[in-house]
PDB file of N, CA and C in Angstrom:
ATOM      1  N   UNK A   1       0.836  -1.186   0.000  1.00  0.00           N
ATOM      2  CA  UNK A   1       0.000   0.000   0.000  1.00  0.00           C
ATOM      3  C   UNK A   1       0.878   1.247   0.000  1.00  0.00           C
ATOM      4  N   UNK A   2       0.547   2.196  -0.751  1.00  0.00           N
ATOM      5  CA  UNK A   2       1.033   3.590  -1.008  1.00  0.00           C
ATOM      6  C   UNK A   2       1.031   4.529   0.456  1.00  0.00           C
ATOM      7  N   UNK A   3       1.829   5.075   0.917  1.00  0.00           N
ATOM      8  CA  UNK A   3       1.842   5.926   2.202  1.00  0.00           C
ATOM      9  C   UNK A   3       0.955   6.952   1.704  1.00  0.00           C
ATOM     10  N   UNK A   4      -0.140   7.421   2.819  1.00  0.00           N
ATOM     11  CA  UNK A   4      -0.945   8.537   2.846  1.00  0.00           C
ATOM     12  C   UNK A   4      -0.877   9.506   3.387  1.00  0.00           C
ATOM     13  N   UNK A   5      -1.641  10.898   3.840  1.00  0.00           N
ATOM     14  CA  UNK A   5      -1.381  12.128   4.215  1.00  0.00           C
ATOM     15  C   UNK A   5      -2.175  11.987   5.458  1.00  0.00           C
ATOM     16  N   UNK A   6      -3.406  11.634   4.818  1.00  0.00           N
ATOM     17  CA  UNK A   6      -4.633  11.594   6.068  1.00  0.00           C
ATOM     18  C   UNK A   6      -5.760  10.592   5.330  1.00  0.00           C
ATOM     19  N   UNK A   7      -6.408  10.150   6.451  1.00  0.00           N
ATOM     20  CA  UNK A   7      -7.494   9.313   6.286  1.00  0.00           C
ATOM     21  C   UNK A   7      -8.826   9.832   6.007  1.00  0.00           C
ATOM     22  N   UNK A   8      -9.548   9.449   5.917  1.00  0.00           N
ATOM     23  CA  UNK A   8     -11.517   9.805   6.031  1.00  0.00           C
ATOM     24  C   UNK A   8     -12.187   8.504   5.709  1.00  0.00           C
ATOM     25  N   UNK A   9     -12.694   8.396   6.837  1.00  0.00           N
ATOM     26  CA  UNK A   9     -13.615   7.110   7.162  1.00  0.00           C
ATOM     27  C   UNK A   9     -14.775   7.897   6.649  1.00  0.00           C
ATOM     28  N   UNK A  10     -15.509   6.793   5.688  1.00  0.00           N
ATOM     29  CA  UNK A  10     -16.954   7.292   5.321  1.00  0.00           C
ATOM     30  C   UNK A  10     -17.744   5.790   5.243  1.00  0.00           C
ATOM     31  N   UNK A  11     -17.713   5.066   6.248  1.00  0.00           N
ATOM     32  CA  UNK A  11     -18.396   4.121   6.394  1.00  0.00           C
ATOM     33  C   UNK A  11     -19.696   4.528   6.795  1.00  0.00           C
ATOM     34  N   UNK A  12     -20.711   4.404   6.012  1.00  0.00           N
ATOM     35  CA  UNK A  12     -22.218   4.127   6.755  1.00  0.00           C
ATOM     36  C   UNK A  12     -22.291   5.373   5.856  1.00  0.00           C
ATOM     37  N   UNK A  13     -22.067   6.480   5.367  1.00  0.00           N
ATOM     38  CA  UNK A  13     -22.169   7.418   4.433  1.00  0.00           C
ATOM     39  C   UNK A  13     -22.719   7.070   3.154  1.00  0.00           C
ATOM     40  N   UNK A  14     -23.977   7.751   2.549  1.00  0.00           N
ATOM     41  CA  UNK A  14     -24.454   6.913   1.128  1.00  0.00           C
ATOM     42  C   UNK A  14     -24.486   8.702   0.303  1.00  0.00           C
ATOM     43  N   UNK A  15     -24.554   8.118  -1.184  1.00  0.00           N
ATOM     44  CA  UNK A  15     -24.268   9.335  -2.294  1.00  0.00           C
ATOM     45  C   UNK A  15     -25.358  10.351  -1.974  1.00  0.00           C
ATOM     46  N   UNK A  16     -24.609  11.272  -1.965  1.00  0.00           N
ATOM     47  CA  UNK A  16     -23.251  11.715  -2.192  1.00  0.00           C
ATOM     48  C   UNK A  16     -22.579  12.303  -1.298  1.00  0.00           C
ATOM     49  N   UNK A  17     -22.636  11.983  -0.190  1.00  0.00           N
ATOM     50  CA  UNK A  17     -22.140  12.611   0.900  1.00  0.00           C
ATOM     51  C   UNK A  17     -20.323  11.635   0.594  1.00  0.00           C
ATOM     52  N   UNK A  18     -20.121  10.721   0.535  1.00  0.00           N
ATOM     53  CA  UNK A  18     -18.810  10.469   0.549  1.00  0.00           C
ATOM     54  C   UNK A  18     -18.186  11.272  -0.916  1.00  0.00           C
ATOM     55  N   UNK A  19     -18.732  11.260  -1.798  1.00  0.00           N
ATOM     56  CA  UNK A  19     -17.390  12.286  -2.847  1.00  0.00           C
ATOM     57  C   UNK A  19     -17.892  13.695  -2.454  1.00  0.00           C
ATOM     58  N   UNK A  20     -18.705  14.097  -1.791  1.00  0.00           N
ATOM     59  CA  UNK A  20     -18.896  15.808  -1.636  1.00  0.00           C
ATOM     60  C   UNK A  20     -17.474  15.445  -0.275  1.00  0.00           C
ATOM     61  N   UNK A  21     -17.724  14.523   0.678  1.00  0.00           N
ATOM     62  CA  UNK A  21     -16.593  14.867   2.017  1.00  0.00           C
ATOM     63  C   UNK A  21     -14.798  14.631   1.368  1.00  0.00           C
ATOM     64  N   UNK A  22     -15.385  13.749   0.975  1.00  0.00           N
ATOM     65  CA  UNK A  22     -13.559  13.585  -0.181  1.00  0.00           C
ATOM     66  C   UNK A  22     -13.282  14.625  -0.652  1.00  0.00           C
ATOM     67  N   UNK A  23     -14.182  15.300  -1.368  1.00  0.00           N
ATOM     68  CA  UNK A  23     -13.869  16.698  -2.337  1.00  0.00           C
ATOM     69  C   UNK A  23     -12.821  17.529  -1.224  1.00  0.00           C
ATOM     70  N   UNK A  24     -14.020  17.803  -0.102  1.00  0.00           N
ATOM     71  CA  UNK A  24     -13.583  18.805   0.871  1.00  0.00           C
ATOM     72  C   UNK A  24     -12.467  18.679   1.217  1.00  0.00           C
ATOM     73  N   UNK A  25     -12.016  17.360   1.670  1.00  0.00           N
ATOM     74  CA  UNK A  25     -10.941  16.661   2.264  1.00  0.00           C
ATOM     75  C   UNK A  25      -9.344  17.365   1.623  1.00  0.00           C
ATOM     76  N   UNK A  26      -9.807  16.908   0.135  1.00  0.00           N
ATOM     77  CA  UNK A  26      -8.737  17.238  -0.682  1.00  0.00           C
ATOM     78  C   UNK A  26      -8.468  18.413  -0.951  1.00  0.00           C
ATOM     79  N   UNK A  27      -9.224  19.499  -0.854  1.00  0.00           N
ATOM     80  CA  UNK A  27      -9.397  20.806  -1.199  1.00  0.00           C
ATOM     81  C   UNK A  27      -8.204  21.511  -0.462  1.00  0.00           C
ATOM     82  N   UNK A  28      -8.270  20.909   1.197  1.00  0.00           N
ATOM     83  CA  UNK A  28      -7.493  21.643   1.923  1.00  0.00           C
ATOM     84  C   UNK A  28      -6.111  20.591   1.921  1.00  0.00           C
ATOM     85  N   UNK A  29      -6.142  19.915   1.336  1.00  0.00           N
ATOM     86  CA  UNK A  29      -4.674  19.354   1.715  1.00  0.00           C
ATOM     87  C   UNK A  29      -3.637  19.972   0.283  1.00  0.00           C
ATOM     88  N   UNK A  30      -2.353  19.713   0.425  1.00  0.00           N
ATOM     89  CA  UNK A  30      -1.625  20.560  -0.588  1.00  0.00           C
ATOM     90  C   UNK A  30      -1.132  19.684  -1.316  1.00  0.00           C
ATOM     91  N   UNK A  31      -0.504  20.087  -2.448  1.00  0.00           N
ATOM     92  CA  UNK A  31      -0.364  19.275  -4.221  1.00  0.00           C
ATOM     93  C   UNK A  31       0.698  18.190  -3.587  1.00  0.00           C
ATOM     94  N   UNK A  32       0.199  16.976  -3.905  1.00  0.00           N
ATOM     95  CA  UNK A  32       1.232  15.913  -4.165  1.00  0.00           C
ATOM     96  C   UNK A  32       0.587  15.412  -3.038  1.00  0.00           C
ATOM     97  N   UNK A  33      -0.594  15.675  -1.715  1.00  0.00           N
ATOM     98  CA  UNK A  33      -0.121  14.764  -0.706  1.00  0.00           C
ATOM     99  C   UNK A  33      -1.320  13.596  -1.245  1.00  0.00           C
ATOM    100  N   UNK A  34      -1.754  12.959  -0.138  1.00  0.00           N
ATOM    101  CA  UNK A  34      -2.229  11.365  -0.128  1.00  0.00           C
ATOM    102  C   UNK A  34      -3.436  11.579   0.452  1.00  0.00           C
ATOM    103  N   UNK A  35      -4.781  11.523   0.099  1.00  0.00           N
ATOM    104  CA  UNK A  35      -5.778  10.902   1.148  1.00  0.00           C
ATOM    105  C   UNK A  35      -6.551   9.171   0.602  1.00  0.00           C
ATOM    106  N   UNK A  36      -5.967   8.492   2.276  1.00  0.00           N
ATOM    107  CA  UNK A  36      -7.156   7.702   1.755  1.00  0.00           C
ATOM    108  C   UNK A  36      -8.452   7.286   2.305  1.00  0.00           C
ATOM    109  N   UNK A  37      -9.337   7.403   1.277  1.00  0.00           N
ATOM    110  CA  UNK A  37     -10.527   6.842   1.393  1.00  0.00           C
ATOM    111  C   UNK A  37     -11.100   5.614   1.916  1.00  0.00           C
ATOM    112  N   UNK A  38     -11.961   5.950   2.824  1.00  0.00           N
ATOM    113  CA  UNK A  38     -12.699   4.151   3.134  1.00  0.00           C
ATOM    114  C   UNK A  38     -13.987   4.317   3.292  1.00  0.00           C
ATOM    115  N   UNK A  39     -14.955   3.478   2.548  1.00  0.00           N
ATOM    116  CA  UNK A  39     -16.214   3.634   2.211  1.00  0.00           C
ATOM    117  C   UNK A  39     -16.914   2.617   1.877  1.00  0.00           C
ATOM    118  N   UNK A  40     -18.290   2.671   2.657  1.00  0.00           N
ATOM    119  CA  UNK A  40     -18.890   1.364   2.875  1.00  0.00           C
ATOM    120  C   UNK A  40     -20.087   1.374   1.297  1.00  0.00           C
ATOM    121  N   UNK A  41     -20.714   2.520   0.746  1.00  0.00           N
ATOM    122  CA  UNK A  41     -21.448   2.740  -0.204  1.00  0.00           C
ATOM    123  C   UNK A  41     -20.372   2.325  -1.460  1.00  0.00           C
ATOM    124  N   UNK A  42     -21.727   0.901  -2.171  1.00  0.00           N
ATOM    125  CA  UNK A  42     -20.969   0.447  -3.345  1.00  0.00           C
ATOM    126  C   UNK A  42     -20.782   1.747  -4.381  1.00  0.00           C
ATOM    127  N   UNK A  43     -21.566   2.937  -4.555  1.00  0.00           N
ATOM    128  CA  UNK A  43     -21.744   4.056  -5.500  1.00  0.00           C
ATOM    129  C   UNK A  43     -20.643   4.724  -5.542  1.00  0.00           C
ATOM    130  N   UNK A  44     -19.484   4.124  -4.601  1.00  0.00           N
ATOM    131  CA  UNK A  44     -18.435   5.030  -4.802  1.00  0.00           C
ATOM    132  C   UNK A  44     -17.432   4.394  -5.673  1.00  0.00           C
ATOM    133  N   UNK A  45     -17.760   3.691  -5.822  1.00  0.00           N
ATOM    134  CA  UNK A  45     -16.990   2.754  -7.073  1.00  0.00           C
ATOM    135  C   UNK A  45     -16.983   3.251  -8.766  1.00  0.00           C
ATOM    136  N   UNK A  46     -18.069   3.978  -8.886  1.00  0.00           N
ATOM    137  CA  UNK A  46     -18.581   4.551  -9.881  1.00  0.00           C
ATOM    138  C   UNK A  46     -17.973   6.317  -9.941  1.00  0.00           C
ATOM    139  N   UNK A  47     -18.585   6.996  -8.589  1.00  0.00           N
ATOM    140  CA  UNK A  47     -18.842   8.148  -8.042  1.00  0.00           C
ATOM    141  C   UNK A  47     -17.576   8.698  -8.143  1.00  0.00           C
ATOM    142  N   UNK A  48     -16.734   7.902  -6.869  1.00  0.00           N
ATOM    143  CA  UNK A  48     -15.511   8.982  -7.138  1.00  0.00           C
ATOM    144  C   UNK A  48     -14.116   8.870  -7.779  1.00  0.00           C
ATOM    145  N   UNK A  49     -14.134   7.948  -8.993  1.00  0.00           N
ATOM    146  CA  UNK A  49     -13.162   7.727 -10.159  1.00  0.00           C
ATOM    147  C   UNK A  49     -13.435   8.980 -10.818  1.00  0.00           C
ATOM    148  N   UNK A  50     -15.184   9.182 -11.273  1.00  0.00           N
ATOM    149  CA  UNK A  50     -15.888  10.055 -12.064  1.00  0.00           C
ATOM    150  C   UNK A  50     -14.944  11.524 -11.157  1.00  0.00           C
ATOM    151  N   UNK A  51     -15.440  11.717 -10.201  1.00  0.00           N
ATOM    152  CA  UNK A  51     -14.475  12.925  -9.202  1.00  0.00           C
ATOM    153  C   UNK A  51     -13.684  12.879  -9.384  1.00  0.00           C
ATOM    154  N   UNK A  52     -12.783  12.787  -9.210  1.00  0.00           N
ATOM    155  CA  UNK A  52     -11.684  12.383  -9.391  1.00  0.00           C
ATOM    156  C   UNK A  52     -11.002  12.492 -11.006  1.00  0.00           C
ATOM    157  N   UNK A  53     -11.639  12.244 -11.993  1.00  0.00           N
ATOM    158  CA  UNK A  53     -11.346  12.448 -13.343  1.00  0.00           C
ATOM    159  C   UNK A  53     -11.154  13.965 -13.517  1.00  0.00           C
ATOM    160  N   UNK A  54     -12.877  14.173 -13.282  1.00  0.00           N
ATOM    161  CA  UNK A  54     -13.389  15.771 -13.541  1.00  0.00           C
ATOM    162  C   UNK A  54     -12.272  16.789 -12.877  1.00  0.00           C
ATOM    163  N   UNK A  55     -11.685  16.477 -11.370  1.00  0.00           N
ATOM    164  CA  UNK A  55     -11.063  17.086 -10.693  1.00  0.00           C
ATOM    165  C   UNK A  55      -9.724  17.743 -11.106  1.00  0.00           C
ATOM    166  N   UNK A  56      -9.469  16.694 -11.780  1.00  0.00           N
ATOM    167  CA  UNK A  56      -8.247  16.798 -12.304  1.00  0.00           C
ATOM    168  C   UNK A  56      -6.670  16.037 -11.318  1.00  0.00           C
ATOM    169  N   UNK A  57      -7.512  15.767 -10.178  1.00  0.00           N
ATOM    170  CA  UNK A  57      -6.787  14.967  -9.019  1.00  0.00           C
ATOM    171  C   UNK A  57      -6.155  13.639  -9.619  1.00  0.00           C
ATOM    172  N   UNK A  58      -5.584  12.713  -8.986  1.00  0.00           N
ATOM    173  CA  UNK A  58      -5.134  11.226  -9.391  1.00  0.00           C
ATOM    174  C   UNK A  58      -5.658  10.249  -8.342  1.00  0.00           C
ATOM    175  N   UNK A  59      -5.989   9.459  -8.442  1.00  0.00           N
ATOM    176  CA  UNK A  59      -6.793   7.902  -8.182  1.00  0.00           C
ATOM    177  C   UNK A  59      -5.871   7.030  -8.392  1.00  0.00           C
ATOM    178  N   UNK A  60      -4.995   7.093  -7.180  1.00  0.00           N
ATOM    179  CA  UNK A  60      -3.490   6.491  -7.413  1.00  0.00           C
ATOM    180  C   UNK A  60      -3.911   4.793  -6.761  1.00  0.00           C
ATOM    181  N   UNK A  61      -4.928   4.460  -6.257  1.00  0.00           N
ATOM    182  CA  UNK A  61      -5.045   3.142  -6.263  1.00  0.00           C
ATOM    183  C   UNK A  61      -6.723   2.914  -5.467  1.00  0.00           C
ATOM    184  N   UNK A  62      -7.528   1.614  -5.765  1.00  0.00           N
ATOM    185  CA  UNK A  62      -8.968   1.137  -5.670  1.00  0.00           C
ATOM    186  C   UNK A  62      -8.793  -0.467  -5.392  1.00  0.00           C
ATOM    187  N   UNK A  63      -9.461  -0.331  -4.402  1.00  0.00           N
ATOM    188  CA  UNK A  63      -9.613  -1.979  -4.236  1.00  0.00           C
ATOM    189  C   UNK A  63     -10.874  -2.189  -3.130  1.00  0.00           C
ATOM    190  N   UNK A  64     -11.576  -3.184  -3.318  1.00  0.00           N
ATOM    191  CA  UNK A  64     -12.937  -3.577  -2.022  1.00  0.00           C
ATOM    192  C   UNK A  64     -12.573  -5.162  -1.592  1.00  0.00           C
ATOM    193  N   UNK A  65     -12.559  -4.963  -0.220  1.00  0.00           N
ATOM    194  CA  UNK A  65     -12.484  -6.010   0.748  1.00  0.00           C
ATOM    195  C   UNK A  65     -13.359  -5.820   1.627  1.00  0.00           C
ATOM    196  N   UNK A  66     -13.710  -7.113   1.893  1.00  0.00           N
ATOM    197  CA  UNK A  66     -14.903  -7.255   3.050  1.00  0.00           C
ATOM    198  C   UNK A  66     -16.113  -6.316   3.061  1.00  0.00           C
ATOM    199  N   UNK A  67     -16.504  -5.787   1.785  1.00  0.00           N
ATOM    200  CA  UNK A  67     -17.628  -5.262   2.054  1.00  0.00           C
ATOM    201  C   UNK A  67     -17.208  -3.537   2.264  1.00  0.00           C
ATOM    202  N   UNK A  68     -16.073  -3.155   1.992  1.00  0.00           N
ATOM    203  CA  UNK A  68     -15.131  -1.883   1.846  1.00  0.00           C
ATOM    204  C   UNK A  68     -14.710  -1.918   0.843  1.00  0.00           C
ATOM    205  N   UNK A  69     -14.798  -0.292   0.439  1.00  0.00           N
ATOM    206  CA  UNK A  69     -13.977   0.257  -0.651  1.00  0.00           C
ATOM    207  C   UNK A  69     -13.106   1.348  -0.189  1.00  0.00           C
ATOM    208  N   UNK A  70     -11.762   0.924  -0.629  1.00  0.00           N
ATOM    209  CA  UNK A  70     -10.732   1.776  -0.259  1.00  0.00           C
ATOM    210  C   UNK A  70      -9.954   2.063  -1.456  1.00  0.00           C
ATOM    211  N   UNK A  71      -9.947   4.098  -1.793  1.00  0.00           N
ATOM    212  CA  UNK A  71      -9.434   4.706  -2.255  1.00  0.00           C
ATOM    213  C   UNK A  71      -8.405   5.301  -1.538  1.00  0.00           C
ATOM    214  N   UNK A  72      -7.203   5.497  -2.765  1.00  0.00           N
ATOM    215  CA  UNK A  72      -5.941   6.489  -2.640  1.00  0.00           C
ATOM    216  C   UNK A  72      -6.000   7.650  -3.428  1.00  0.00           C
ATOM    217  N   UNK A  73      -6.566   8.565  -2.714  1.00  0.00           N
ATOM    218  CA  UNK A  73      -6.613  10.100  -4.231  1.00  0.00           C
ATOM    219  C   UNK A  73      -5.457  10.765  -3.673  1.00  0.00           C
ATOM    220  N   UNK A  74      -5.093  11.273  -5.065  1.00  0.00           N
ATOM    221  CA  UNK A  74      -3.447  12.587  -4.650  1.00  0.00           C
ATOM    222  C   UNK A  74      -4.030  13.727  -5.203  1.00  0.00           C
ATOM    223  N   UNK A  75      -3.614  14.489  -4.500  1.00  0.00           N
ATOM    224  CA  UNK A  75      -3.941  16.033  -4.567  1.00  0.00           C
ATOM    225  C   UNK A  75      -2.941  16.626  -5.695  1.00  0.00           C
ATOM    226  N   UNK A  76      -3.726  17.254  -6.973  1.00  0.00           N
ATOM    227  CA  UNK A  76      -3.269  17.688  -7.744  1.00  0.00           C
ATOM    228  C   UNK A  76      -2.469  18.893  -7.765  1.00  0.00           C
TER     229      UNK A  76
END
């Protein structure tokens, strides 16, 4: 696994509250660092690649275990 900056648990969170709190997340952190994501809503599988595209950010790694989806976004 890739070293991160900071975390955000968004378990139990459904759309769109986890890519609006990611957005935020990333907004304030500075270019190059790491957040990762953990999220219990399957919609983010879809949701915040799409964010993440538009953003212009990077989606430096995705994977679901146990019923979790865990993103790595880097701050552009």
């Amino acid at each position: 696994m890739i070293d991160f900056d900071e975390e955000l648990d968004l378990c139990g969170l459904s759309c769109p509250l986890p890519t609006l709190r990611a957005s935020k997340a990333l907004a304030s952190m500075s270019s190059g660092q790491v957040l990762h994501v953990i999220a219990t809503d399957p919609g983010t599988a879809k949701d915040l690649p799409a964010f993440i595209k538009n953003s212009g950010n990077k989606l430096l790694e995705t994977r679901e275990e146990a019923g979790k989806f865990y993103y790595l976004l880097q701050k552009a």
